[in-house]
Protein backbone atom coordinates (compact mmCIF):
# COMPACT_ATOMS: atom_id res chain seq x y z
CA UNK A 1 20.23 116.80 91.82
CA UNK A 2 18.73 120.32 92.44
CA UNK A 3 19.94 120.88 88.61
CA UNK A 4 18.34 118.38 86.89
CA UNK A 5 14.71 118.95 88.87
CA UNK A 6 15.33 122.34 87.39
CA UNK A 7 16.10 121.46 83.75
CA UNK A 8 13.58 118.85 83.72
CA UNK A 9 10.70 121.29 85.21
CA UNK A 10 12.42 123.98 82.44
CA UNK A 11 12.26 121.58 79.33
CA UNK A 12 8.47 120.08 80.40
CA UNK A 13 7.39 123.89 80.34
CA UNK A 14 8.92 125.00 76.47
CA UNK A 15 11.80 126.65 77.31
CA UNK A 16 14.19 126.17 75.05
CA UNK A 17 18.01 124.12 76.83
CA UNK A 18 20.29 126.89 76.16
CA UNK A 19 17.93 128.91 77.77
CA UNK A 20 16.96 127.01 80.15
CA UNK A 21 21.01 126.22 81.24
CA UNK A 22 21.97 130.07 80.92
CA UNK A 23 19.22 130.28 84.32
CA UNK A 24 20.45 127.39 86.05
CA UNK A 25 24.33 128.75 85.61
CA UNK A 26 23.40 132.11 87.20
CA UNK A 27 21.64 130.42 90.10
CA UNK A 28 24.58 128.21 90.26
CA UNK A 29 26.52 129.07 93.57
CA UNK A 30 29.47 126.32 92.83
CA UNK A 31 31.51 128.32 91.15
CA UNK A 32 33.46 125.26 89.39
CA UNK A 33 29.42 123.68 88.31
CA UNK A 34 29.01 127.13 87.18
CA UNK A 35 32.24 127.59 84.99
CA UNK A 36 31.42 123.79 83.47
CA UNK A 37 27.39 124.89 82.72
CA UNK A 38 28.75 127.82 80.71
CA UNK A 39 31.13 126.16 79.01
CA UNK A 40 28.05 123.32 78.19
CA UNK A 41 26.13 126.29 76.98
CA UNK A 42 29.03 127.42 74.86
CA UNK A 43 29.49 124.07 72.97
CA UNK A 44 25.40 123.80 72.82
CA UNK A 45 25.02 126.96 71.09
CA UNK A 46 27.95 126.06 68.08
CA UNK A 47 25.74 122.61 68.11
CA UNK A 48 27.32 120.41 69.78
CA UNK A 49 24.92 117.57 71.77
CA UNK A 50 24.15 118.32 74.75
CA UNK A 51 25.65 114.80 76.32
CA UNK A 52 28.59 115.54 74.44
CA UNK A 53 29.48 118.75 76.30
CA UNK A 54 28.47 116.82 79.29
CA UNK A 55 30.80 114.43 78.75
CA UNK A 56 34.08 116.84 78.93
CA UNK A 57 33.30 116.85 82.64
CA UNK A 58 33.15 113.69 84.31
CA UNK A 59 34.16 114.48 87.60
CA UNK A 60 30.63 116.80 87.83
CA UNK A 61 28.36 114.80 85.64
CA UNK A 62 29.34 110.98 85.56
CA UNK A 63 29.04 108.22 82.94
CA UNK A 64 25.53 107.25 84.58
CA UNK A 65 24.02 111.02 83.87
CA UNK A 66 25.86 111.16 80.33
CA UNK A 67 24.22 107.75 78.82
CA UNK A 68 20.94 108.70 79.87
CA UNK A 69 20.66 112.42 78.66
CA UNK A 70 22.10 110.79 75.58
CA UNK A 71 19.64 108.07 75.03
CA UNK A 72 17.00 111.09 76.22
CA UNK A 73 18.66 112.81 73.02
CA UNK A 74 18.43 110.50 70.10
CA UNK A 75 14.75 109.05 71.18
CA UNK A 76 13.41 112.58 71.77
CA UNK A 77 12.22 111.74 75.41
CA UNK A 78 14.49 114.45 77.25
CA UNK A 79 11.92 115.51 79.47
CA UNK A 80 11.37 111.83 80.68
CA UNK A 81 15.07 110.86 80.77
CA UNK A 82 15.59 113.99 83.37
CA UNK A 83 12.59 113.11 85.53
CA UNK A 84 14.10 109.35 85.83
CA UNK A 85 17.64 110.70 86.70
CA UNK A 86 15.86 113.20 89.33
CA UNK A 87 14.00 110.28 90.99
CA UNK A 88 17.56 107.97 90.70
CA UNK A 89 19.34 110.87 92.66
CA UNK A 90 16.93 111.51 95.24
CA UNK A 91 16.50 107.97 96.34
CA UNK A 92 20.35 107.85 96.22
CA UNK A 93 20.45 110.88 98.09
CA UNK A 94 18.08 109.55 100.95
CA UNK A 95 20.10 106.31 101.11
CA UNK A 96 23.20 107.78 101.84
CA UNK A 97 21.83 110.71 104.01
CA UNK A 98 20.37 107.71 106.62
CA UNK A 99 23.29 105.60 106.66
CA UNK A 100 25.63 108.68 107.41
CA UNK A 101 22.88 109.90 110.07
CA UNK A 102 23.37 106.29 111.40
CA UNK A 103 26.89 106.98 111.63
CA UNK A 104 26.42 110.45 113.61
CA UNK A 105 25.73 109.32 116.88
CA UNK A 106 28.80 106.80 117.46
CA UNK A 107 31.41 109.49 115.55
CA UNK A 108 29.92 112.14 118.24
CA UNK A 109 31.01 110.17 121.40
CA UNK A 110 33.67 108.90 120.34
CA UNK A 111 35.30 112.12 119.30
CA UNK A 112 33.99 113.48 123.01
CA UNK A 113 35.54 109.78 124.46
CA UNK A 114 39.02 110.97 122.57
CA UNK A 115 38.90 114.69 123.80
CA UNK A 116 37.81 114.29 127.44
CA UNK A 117 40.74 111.17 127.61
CA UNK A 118 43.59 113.91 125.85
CA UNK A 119 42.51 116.68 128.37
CA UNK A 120 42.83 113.84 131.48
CA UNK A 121 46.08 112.67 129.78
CA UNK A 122 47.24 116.46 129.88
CA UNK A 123 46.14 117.77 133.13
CA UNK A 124 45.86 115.09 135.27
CA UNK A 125 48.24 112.52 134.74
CA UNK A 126 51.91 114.47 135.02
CA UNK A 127 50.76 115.64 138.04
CA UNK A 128 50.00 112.30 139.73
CA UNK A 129 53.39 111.48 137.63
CA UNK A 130 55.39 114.14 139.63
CA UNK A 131 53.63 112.52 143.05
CA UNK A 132 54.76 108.85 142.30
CA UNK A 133 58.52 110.17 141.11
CA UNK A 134 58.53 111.97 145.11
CA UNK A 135 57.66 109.06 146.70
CA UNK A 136 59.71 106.76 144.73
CA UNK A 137 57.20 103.97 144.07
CA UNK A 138 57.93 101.18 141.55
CA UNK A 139 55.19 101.98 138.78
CA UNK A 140 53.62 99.17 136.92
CA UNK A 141 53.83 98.83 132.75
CA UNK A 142 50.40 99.80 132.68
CA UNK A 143 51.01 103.33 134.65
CA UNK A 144 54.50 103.98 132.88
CA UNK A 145 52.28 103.70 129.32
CA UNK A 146 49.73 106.40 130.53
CA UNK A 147 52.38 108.40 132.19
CA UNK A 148 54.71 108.47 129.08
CA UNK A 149 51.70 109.23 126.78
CA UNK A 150 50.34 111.85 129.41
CA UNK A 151 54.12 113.66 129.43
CA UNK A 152 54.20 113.44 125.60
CA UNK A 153 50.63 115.35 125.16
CA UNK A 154 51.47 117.89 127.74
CA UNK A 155 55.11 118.89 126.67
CA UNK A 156 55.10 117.75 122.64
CA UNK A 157 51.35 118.09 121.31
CA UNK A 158 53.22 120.49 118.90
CA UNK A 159 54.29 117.34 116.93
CA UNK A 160 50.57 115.44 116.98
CA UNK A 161 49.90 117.51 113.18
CA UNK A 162 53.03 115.81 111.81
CA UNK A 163 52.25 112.35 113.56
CA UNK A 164 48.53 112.38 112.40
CA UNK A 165 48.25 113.86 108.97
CA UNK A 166 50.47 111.97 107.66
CA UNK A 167 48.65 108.89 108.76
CA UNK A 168 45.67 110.00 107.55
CA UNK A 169 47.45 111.10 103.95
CA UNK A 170 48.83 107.44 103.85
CA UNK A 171 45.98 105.95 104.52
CA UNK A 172 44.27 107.27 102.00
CA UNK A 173 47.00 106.82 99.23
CA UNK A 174 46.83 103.13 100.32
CA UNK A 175 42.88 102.90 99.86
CA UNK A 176 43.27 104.64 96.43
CA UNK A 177 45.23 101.65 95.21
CA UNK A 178 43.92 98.86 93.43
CA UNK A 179 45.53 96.22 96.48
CA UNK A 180 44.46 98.87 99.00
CA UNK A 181 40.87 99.37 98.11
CA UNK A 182 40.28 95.79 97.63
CA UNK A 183 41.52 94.49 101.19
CA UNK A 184 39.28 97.34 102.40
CA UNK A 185 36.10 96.51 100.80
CA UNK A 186 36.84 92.77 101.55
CA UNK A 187 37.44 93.69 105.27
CA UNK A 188 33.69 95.32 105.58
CA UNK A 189 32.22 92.09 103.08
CA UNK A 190 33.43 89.78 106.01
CA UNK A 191 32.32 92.37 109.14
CA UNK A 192 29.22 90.77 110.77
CA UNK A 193 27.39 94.01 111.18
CA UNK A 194 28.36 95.72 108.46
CA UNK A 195 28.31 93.08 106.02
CA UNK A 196 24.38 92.79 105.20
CA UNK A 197 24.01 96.73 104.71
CA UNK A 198 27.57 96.80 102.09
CA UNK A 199 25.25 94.13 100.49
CA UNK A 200 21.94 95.11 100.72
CA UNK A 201 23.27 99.26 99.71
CA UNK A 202 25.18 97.83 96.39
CA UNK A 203 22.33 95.69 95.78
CA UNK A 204 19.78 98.73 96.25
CA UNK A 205 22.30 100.91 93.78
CA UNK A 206 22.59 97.87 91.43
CA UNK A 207 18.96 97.55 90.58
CA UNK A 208 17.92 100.78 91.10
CA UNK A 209 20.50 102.19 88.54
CA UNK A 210 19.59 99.01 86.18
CA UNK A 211 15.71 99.80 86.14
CA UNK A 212 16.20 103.91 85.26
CA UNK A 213 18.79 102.92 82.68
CA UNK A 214 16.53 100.56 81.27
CA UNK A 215 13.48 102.70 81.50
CA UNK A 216 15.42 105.51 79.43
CA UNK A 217 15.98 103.18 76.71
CA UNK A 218 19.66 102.41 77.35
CA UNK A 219 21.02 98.81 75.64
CA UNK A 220 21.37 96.24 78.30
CA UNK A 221 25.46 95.68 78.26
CA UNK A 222 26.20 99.58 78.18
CA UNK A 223 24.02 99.41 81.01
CA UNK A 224 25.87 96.73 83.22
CA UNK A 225 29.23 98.70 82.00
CA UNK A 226 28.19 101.69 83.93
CA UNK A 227 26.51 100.32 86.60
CA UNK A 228 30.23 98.54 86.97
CA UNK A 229 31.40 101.69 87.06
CA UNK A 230 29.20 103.51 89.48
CA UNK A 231 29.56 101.17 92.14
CA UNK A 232 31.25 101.28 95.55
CA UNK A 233 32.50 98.11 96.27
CA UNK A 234 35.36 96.30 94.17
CA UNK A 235 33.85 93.06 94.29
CA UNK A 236 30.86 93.96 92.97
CA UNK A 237 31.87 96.10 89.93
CA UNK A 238 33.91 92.94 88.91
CA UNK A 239 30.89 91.04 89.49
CA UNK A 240 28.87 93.48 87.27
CA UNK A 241 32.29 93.71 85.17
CA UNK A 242 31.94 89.84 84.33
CA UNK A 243 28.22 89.40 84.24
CA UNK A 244 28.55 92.10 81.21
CA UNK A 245 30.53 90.04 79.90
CA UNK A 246 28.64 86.95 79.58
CA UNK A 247 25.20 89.10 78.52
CA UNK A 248 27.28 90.12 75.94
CA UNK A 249 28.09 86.13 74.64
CA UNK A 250 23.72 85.79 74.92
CA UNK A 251 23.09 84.57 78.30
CA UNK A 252 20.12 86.41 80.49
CA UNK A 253 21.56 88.48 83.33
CA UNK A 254 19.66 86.75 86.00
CA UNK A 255 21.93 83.47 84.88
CA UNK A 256 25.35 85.58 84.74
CA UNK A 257 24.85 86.27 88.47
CA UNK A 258 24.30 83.12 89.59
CA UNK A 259 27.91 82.65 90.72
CA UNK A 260 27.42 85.99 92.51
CA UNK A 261 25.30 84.77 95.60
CA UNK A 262 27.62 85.88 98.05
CA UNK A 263 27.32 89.15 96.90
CA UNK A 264 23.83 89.60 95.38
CA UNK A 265 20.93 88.15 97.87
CA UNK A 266 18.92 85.49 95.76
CA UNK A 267 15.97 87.84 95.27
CA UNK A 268 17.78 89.81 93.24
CA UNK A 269 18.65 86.91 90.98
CA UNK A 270 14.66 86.00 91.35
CA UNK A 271 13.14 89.24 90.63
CA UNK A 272 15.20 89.74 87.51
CA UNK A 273 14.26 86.26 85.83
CA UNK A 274 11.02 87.19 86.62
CA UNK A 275 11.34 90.70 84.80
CA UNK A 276 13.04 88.73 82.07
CA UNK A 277 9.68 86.47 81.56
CA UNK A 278 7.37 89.07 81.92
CA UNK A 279 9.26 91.90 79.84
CA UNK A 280 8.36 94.03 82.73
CA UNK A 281 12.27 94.05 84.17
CA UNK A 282 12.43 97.96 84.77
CA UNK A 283 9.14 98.09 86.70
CA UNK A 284 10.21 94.84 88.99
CA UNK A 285 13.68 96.38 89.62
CA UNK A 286 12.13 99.72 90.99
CA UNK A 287 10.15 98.09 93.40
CA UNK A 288 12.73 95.78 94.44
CA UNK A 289 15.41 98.52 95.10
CA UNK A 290 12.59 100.57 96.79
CA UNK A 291 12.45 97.03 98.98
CA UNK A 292 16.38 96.80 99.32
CA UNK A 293 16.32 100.96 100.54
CA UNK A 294 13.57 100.31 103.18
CA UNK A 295 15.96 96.85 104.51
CA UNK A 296 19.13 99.03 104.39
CA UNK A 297 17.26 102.09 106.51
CA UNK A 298 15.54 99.45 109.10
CA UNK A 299 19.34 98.14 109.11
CA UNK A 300 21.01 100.99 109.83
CA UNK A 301 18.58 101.92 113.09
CA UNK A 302 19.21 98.76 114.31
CA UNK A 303 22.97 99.50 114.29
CA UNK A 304 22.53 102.53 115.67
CA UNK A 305 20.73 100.15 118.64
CA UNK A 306 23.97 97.93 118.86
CA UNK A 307 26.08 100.70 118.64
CA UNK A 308 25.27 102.30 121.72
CA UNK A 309 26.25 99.34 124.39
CA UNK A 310 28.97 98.63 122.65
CA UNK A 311 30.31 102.48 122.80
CA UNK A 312 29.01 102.15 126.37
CA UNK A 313 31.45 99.00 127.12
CA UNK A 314 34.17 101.11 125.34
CA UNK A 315 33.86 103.78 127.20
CA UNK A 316 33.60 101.84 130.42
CA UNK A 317 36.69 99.76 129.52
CA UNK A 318 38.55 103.04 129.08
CA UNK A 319 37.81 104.45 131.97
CA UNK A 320 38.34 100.95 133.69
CA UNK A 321 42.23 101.27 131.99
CA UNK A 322 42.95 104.58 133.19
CA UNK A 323 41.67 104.23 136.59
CA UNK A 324 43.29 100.68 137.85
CA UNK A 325 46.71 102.30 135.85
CA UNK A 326 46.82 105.16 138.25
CA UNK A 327 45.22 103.27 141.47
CA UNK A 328 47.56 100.51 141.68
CA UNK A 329 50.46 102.71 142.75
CA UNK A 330 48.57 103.97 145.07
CA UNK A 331 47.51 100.71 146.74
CA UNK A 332 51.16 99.33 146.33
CA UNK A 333 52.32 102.54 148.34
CA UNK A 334 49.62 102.23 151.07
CA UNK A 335 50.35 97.91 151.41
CA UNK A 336 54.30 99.38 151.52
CA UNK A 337 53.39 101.60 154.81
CA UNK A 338 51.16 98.42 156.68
């Protein structure tokens, strides 16, 4: 992001690109961006394009950035091209930023909820466990689960590494498959919470990345094929996927994503007929995906709302576990000596 405000602001005042990407390399403190932007420079200066070099790295500069510089390229309009793909990136940027800030508060407790319950586990429970195995007292299923997990932390928390990390490796070798990655995305389309902001967020990205592609001159179907591309959610790239599909056969996009209602709220579907009437399509879609970020940020604070009694019942039904699971001994032992 930071590198293309610079290039932009770089190219708008004269100075020539392989110039202009010889500065941004040495201010470059990622050394792997930095090897890529000299090798860019490299294939600039024998004169190759400059979205051809691009285009040997995909995993720094993606199809999205690529299409755009190259459109920016043929039709002479560099300068704009960059200032778009700033703006894209920033609102992206800000998007994510406040649903991951949304996401702060509840990750917080319940890491300190997981850490205060291991230290209990470890320090308190064996010896209450050592008390109830002196007195002989029959010890419900409920106690003999926190004692055995209590006895496990304190004498093999050695082996926790080898039990979790390979959970979390398998995890996510099973959300990097095809089968994988779509029960997962079809697990947070059916979530009630969560639902509306997966929809409204790939609905923001949709139209936002539509309207700069668009605006930079790039053919409608290439545009739908990276937009497919770009997207987080499996069911909507192949929505995008087959949409492209039928633009390409003639029909307007706002009727190949008609069948796509579940997915696409019908303003979208509205907003781009109307920028299909009007020729005014790139202008509509800004504003709408400027609409679509404001829903998704208002969305996210009010899960941050919900959140918090529902961590509080958590919490409360935790603590509610643990204590009755070490109290009813207790009370059996006291009704034993009445």
């Amino acid at each position: 992001m930071m590198f293309t405000r610079n290039l932009q602001v770089m190219i708008s005042a004269g100075v020539p690109l392989p110039r202009s990407l010889n500065i941004l390399a040495t201010q470059a403190k990622n050394k792997k961006f930095k090897k890529a932007l000299l090798a860019v420079i490299e294939e600039v200066m024998k004169g190759k394009g400059f979205s051809e070099s691009l285009k040997e790295y995909p995993e720094i500069f993606p199809e999205l950035f690529v299409s755009m510089i190259k459109v920016g390229e043929e039709a002479g309009t560099l300068e704009e091209v960059l200032k778009n793909l700033t703006y894209q990136m920033e609102r992206e940027h800000d998007l994510r930023s406040k649903i991951m800030g949304a996401m702060i508060y509840p990750a917080v407790i319940i890491t300190a909820m997981v850490g205060i319950g291991a230290l209990m586990l470890i320090m308190v429970v064996p010896r209450l466990a050592e008390t109830f195995s002196e007195l002989e007292i029959p010890l419900p299923v409920t106690t003999q689960f926190v004692i055995g997990l209590g006895n496990f932390l304190a004498t093999k928390w050695f082996l926790l590494p080898f039990i979790i990390f390979p959970l979390f490796f398998l995890l996510r070798m099973i959300l990097r498959t095809k089968r994988g990655k779509r029960i997962f995305d079809g697990i947070l389309l059916r979530l009630p919470v969560i639902s509306p902001i997966v929809k409204k967020t790939n609905s923001a990205q949709t139209v936002r990345t539509l309207s700069s592609l668009i605006t930079s001159g790039v053919p409608i179907v290439q545009a739908l094929k990276i937009i497919s591309g770009a997207l987080g959610n499996v069911y909507f790239q192949e929505a995008m996927g087959k949409a492209m599909e039928e633009v390409r056969k003639g029909r307007k996009l706002s009727e190949a994503l008609k069948p796509y209602q579940n997915l696409y709220p019908s303003l979208v579907l509205q907003m781009i007929e109307v920028g299909e009437e009007t020729g005014q399509t790139s202008d509509i879609l800004a504003k709408l995906a400027d609409f679509f970020e404001e829903e998704v940020t208002s969305a996210t604070k009010n899960l941050s709302a919900l959140v918090e009694p529902l961590l509080m019942l958590l919490i409360g039904a935790a603590v509610g576990f643990f204590a009755i699971s070490m109290i009813q001994p207790m009370y059996s032992m006291l009704g034993a000596i009445k």
